[in-house]
PDB file of N, CA and C in Angstrom:
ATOM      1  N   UNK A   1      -9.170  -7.036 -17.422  1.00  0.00           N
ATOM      2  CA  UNK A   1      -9.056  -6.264 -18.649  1.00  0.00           C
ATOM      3  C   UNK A   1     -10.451  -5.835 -19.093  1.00  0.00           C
ATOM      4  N   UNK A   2     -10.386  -4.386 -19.578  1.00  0.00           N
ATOM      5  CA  UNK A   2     -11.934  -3.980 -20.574  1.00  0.00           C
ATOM      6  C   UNK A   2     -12.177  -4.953 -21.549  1.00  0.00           C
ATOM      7  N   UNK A   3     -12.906  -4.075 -22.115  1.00  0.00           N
ATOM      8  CA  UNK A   3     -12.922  -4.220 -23.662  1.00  0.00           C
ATOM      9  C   UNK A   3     -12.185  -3.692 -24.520  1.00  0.00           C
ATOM     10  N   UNK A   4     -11.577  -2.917 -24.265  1.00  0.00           N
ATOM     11  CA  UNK A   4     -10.304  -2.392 -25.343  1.00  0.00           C
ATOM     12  C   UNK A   4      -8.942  -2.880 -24.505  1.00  0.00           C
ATOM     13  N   UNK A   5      -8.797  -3.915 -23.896  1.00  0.00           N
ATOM     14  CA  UNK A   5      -7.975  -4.210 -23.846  1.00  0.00           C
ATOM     15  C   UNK A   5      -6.682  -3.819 -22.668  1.00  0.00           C
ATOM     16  N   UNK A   6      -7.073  -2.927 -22.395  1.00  0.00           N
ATOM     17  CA  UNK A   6      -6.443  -2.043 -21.547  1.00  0.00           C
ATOM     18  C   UNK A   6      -7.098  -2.481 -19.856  1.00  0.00           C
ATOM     19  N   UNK A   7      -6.080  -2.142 -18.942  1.00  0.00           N
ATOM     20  CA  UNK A   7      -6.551  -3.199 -17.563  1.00  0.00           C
ATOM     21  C   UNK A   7      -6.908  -1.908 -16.706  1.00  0.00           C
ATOM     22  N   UNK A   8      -7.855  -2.263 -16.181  1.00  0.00           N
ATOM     23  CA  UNK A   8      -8.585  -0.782 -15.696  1.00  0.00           C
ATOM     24  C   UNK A   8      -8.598  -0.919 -14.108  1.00  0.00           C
ATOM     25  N   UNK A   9      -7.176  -1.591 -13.564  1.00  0.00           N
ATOM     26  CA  UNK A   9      -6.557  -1.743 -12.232  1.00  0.00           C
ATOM     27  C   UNK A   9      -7.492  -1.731 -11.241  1.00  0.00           C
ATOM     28  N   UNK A  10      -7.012  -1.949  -9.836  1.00  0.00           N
ATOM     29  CA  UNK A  10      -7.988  -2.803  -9.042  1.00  0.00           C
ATOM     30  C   UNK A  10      -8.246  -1.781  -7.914  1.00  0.00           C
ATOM     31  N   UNK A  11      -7.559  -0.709  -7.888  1.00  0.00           N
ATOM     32  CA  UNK A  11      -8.317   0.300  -7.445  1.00  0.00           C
ATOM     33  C   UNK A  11      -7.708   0.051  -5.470  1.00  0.00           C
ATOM     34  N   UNK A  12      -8.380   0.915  -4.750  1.00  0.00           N
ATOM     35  CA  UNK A  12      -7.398   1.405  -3.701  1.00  0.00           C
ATOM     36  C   UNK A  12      -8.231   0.689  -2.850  1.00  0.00           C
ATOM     37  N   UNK A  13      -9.823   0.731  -3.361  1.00  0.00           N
ATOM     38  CA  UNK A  13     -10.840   0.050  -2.254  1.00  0.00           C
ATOM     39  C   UNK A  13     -10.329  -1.718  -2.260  1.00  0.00           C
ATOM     40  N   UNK A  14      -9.880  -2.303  -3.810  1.00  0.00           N
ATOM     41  CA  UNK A  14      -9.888  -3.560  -3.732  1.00  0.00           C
ATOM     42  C   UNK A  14      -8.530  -3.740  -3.157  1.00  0.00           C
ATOM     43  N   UNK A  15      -7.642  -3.032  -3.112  1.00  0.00           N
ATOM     44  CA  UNK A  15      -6.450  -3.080  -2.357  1.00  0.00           C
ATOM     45  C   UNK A  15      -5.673  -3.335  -1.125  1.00  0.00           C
ATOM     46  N   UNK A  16      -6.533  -2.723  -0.736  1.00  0.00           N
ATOM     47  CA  UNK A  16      -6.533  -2.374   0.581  1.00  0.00           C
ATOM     48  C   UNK A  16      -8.425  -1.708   1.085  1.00  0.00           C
ATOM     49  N   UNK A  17      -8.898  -3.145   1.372  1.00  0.00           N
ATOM     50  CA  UNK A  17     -10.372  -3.090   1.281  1.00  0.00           C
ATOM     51  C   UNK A  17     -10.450  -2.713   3.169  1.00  0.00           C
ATOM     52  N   UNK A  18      -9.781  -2.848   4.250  1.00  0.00           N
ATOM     53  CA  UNK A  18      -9.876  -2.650   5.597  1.00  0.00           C
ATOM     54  C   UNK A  18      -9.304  -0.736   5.832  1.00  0.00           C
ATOM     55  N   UNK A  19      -8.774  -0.658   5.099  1.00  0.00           N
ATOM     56  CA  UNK A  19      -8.014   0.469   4.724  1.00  0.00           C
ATOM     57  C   UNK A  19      -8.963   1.681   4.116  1.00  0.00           C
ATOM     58  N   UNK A  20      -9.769   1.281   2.927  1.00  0.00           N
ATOM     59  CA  UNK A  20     -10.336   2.332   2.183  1.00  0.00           C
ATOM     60  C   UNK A  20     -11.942   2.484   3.111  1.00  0.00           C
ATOM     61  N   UNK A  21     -12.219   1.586   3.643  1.00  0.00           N
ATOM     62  CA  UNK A  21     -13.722   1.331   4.220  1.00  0.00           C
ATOM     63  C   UNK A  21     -13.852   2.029   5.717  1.00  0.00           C
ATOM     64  N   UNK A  22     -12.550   2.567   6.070  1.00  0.00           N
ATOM     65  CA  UNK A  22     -12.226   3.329   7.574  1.00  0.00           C
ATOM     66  C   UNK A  22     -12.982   4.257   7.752  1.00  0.00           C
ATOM     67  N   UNK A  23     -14.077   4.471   8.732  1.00  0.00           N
ATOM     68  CA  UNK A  23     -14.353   5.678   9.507  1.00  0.00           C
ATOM     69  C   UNK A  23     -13.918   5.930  10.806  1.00  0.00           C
ATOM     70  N   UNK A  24     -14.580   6.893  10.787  1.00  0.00           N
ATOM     71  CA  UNK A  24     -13.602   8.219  12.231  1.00  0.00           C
ATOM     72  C   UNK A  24     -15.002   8.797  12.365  1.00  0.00           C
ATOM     73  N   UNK A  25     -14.486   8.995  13.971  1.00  0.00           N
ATOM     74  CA  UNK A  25     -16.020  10.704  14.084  1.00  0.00           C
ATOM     75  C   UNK A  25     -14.865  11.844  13.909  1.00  0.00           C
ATOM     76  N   UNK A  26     -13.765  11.763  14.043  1.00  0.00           N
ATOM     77  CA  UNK A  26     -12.926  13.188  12.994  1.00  0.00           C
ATOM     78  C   UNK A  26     -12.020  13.309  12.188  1.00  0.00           C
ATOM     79  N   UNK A  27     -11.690  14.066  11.024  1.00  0.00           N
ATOM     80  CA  UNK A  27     -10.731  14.083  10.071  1.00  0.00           C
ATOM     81  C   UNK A  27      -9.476  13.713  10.320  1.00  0.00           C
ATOM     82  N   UNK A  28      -8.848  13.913  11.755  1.00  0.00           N
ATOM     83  CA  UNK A  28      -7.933  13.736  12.194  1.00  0.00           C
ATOM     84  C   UNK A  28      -7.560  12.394  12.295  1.00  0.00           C
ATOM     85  N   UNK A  29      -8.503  12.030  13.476  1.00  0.00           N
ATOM     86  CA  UNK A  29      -8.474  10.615  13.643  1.00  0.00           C
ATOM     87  C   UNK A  29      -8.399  10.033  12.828  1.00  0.00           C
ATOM     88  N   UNK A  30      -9.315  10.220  11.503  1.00  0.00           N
ATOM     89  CA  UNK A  30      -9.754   9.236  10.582  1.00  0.00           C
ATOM     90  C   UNK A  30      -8.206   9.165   9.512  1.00  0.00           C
ATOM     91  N   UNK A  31      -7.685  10.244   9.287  1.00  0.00           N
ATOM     92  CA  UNK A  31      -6.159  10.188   8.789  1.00  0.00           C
ATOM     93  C   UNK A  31      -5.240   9.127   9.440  1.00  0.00           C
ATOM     94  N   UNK A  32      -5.118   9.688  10.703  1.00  0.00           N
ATOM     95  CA  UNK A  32      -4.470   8.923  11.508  1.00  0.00           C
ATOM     96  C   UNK A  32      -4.611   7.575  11.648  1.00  0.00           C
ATOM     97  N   UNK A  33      -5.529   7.113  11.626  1.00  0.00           N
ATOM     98  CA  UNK A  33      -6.105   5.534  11.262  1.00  0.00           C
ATOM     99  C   UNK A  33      -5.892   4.926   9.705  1.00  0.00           C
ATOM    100  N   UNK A  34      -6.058   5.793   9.266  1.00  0.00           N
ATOM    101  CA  UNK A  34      -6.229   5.305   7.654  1.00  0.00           C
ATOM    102  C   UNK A  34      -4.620   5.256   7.176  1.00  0.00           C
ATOM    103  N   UNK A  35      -3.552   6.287   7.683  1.00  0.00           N
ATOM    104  CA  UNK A  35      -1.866   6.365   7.585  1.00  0.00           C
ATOM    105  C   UNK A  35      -1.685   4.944   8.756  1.00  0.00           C
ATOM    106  N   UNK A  36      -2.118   4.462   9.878  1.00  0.00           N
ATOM    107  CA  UNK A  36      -1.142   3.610  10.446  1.00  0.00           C
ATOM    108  C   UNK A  36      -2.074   2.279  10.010  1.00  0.00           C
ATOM    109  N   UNK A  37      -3.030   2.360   9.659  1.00  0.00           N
ATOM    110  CA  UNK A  37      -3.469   0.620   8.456  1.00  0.00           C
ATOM    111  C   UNK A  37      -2.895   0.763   7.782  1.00  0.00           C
ATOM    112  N   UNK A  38      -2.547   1.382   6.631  1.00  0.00           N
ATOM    113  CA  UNK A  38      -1.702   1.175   5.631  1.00  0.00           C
ATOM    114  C   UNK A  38      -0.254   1.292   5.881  1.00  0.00           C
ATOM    115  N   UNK A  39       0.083   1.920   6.436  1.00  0.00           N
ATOM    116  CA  UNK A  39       1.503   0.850   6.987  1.00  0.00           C
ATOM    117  C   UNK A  39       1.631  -0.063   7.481  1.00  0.00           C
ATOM    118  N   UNK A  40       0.791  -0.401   8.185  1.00  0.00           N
ATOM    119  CA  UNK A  40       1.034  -1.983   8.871  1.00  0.00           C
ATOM    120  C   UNK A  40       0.436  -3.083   7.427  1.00  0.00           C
ATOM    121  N   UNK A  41      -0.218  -2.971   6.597  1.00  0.00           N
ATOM    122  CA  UNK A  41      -0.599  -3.263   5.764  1.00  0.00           C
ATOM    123  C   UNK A  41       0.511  -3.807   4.852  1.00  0.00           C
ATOM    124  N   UNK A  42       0.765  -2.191   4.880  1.00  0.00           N
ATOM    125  CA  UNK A  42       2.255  -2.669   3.889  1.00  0.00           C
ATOM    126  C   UNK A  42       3.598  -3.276   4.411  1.00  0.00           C
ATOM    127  N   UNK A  43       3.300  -3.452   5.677  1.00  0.00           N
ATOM    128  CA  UNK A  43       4.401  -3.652   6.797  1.00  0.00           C
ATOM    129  C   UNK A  43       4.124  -5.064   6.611  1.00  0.00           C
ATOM    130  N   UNK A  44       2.969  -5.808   6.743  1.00  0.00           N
ATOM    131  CA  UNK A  44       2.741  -7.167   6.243  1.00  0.00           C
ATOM    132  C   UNK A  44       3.096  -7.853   5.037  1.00  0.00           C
ATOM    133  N   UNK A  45       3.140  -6.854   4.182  1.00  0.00           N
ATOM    134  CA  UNK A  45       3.319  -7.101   2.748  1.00  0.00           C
ATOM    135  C   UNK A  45       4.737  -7.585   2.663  1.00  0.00           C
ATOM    136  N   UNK A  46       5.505  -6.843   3.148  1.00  0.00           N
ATOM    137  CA  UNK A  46       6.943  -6.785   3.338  1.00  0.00           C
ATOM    138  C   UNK A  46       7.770  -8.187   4.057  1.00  0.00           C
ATOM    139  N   UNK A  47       6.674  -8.601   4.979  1.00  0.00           N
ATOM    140  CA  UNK A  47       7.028  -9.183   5.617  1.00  0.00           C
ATOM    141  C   UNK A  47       6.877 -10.923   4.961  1.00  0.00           C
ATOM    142  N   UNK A  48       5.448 -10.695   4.123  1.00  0.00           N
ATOM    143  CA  UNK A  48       4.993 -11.883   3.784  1.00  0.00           C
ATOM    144  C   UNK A  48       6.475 -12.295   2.108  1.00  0.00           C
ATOM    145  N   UNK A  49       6.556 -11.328   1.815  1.00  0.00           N
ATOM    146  CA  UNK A  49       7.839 -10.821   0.272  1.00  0.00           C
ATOM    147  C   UNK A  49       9.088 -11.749   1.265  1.00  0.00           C
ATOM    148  N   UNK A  50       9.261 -11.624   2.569  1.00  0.00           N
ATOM    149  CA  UNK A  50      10.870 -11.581   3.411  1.00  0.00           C
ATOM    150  C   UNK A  50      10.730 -13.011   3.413  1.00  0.00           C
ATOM    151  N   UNK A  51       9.489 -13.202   4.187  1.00  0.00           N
ATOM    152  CA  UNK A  51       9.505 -15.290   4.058  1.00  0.00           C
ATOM    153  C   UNK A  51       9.474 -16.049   2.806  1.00  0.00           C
ATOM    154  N   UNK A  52       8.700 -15.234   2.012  1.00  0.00           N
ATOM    155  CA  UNK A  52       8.683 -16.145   0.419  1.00  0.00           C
ATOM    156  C   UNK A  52       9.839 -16.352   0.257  1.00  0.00           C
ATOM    157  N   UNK A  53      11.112 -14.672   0.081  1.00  0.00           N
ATOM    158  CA  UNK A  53      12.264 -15.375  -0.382  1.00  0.00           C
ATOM    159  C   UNK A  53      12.658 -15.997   0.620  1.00  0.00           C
ATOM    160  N   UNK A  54      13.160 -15.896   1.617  1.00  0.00           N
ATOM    161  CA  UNK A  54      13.733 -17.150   2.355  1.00  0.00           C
ATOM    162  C   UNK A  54      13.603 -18.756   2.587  1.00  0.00           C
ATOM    163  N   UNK A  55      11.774 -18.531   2.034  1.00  0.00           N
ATOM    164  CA  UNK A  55      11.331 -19.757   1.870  1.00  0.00           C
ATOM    165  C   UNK A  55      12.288 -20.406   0.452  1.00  0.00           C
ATOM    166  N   UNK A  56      12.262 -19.612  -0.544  1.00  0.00           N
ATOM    167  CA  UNK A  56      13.005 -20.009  -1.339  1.00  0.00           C
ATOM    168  C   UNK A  56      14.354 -20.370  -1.494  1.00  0.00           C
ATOM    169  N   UNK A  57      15.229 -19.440  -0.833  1.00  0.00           N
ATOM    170  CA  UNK A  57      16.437 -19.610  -0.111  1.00  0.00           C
ATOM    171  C   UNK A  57      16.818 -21.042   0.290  1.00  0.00           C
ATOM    172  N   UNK A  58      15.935 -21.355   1.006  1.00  0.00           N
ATOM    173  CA  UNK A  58      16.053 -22.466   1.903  1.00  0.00           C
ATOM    174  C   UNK A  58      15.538 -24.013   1.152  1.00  0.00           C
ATOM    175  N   UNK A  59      14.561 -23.816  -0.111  1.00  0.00           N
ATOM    176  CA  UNK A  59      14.154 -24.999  -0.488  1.00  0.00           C
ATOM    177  C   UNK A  59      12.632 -24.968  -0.166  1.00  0.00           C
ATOM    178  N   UNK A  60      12.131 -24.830   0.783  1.00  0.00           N
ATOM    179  CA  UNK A  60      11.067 -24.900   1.220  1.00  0.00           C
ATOM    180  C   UNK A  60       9.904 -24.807  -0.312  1.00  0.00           C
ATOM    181  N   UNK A  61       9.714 -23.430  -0.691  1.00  0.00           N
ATOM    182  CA  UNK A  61       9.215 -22.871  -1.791  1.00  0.00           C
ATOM    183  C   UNK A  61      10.084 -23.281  -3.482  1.00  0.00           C
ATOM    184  N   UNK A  62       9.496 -24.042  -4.161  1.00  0.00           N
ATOM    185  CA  UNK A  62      10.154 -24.082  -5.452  1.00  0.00           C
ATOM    186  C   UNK A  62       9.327 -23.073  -6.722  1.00  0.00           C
ATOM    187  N   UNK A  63       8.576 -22.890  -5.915  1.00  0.00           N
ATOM    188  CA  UNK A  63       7.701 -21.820  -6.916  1.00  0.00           C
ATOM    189  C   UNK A  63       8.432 -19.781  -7.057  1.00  0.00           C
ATOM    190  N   UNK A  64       9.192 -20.220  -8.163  1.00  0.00           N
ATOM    191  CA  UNK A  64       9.291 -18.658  -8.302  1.00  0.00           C
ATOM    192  C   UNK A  64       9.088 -17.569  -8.623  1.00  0.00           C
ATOM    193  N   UNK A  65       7.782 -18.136  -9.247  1.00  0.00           N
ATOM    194  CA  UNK A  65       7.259 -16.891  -9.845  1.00  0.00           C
ATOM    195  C   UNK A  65       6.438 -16.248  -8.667  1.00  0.00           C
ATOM    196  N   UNK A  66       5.792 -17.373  -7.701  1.00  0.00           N
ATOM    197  CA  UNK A  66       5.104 -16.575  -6.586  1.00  0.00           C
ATOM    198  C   UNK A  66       5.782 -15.890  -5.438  1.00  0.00           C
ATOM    199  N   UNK A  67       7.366 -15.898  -5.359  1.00  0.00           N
ATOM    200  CA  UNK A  67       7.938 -15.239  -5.013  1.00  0.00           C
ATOM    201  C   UNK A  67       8.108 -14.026  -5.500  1.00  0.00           C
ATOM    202  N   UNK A  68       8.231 -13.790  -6.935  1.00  0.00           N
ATOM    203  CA  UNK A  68       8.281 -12.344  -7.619  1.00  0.00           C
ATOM    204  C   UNK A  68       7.190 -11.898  -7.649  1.00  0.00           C
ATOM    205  N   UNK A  69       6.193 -12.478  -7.765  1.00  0.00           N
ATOM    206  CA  UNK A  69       4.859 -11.959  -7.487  1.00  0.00           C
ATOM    207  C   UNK A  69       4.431 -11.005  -6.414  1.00  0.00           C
ATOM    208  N   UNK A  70       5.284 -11.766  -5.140  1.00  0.00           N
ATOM    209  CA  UNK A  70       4.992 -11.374  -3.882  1.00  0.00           C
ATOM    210  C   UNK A  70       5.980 -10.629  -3.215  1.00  0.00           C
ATOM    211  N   UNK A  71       7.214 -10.193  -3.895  1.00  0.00           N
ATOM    212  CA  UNK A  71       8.344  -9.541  -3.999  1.00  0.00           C
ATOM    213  C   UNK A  71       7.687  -7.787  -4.657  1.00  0.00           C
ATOM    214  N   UNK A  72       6.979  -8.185  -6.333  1.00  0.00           N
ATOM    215  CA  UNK A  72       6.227  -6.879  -6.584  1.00  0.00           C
ATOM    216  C   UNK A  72       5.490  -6.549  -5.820  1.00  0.00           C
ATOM    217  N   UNK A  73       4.295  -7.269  -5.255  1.00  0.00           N
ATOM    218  CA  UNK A  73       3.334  -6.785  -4.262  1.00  0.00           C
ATOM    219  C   UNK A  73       3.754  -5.731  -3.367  1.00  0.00           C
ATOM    220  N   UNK A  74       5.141  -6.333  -2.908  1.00  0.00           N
ATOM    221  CA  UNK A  74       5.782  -5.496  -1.700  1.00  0.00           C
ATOM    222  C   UNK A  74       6.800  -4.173  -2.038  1.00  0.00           C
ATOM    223  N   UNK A  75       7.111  -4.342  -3.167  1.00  0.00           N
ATOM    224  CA  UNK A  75       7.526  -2.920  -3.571  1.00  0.00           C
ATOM    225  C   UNK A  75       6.816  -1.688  -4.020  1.00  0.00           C
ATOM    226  N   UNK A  76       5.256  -2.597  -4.992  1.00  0.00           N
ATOM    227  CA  UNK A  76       4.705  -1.321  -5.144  1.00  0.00           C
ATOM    228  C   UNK A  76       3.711  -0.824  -4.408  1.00  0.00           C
ATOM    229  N   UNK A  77       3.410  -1.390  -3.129  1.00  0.00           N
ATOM    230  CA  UNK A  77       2.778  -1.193  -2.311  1.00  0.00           C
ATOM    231  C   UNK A  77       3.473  -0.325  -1.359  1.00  0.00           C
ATOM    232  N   UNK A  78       5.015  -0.100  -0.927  1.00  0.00           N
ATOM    233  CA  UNK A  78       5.730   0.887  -0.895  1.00  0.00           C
ATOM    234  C   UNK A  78       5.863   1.810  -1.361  1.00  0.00           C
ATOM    235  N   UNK A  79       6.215   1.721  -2.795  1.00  0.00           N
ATOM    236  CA  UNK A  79       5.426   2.788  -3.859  1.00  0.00           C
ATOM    237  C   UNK A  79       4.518   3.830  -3.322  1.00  0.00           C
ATOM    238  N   UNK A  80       3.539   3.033  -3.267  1.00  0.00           N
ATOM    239  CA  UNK A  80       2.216   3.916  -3.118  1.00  0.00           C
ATOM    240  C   UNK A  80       2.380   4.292  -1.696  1.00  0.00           C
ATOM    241  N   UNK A  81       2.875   3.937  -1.035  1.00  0.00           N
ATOM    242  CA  UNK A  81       3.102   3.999   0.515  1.00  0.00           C
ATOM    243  C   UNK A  81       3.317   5.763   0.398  1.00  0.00           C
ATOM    244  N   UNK A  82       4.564   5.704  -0.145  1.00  0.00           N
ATOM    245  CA  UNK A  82       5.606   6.950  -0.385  1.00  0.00           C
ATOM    246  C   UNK A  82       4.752   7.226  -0.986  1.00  0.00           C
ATOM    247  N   UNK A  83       4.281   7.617  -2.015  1.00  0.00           N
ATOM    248  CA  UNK A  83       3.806   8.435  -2.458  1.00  0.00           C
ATOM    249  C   UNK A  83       2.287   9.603  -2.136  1.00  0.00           C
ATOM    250  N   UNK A  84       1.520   8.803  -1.331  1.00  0.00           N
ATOM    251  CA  UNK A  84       0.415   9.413  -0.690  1.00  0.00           C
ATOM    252  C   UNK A  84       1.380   9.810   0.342  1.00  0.00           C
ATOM    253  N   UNK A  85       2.396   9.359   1.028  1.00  0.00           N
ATOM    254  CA  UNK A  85       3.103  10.403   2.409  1.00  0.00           C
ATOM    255  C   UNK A  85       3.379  11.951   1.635  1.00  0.00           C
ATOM    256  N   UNK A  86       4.103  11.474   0.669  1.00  0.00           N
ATOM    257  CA  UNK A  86       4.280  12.821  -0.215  1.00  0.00           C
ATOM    258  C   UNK A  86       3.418  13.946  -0.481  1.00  0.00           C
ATOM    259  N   UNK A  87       2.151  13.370  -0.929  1.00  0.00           N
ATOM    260  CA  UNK A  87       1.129  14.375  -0.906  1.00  0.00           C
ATOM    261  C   UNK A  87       0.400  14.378   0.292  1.00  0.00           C
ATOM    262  N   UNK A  88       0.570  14.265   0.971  1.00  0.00           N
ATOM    263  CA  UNK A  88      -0.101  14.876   2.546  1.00  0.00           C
ATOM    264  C   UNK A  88       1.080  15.344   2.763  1.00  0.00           C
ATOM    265  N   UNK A  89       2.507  14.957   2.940  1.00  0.00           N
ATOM    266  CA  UNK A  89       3.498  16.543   2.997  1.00  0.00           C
ATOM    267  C   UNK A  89       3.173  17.759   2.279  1.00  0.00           C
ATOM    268  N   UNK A  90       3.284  17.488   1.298  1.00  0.00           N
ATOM    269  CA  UNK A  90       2.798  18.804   0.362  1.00  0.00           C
ATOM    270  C   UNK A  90       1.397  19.319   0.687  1.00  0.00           C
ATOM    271  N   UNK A  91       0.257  18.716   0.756  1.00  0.00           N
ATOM    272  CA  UNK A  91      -1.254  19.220   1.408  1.00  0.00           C
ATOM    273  C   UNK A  91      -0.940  20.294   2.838  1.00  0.00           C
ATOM    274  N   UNK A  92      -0.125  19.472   3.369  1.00  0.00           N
ATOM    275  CA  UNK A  92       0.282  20.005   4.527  1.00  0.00           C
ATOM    276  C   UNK A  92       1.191  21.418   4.803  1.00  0.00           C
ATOM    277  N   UNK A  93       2.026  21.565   3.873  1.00  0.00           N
ATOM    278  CA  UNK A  93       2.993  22.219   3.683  1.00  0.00           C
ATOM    279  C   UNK A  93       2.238  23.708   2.875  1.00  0.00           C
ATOM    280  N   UNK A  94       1.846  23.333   1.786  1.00  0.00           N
ATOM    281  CA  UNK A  94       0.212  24.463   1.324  1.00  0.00           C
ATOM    282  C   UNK A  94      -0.508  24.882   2.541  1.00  0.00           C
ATOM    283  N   UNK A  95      -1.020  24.416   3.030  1.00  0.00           N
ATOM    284  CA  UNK A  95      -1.904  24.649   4.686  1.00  0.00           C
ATOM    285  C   UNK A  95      -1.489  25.634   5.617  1.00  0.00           C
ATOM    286  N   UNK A  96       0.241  25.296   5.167  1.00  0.00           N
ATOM    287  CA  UNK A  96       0.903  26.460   6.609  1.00  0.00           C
ATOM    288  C   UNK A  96       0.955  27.271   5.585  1.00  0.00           C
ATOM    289  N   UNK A  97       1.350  27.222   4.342  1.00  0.00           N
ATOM    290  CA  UNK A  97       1.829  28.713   3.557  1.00  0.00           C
ATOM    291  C   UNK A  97       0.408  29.821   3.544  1.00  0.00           C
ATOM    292  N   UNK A  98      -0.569  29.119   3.261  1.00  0.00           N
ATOM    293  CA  UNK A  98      -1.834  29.901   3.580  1.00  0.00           C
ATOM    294  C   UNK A  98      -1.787  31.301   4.515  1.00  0.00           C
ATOM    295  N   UNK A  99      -2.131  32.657   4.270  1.00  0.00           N
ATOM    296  CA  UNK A  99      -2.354  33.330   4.802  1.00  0.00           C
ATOM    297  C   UNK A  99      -3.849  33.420   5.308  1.00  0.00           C
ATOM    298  N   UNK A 100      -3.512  34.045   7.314  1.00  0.00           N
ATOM    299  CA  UNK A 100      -4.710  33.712   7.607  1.00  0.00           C
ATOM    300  C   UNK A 100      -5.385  35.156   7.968  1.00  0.00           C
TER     301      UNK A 100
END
């Protein structure tokens, strides 16, 4: 949190810190790298959300809040998943409408 109170979020680098720190020697590549870390990223996320609950399911885990914790992690990290696909559709989609 600031000083006024308000939470000034953790940002894409602290997020996904292997992800935002990616170079390429080309734009292409470097897309292409930077779209299949962050799915596998979030593909982990998903995965780590699938064992919590089951852990819970099963007894293993009595802690539930770190299940919902790790349940949000994995949805809004989907979220954002979808949503940057979205705008590189649309970036993309502008690109072809372009007259050349």
């Amino acid at each position: 949190m600031d000083i006024n109170g308000i939470g000034s979020g953790i940002g894409l680098n602290a997020a996904f810190p292997e992800v935002a720190g990616a170079k390429s020697t080309s734009p292409v590549e470097g897309a292409g790298k930077f779209f299949s870390e962050l799915v596998s990223k979030v593909n982990d996320m998903q995965t780590q959300s699938d064992q919590a609950i089951q852990g819970l399911a099963t007894g293993e885990n009595t802690n539930l809040h770190e299940v919902m914790i790790s349940m949000e992690k994995a949805s809004i990290s989907l979220q954002f998943l979808s949503q940057v696909r979205n705008k590189a559709v649309e970036a993309y989609q502008e690109v072809m409408r372009m007259q050349v």
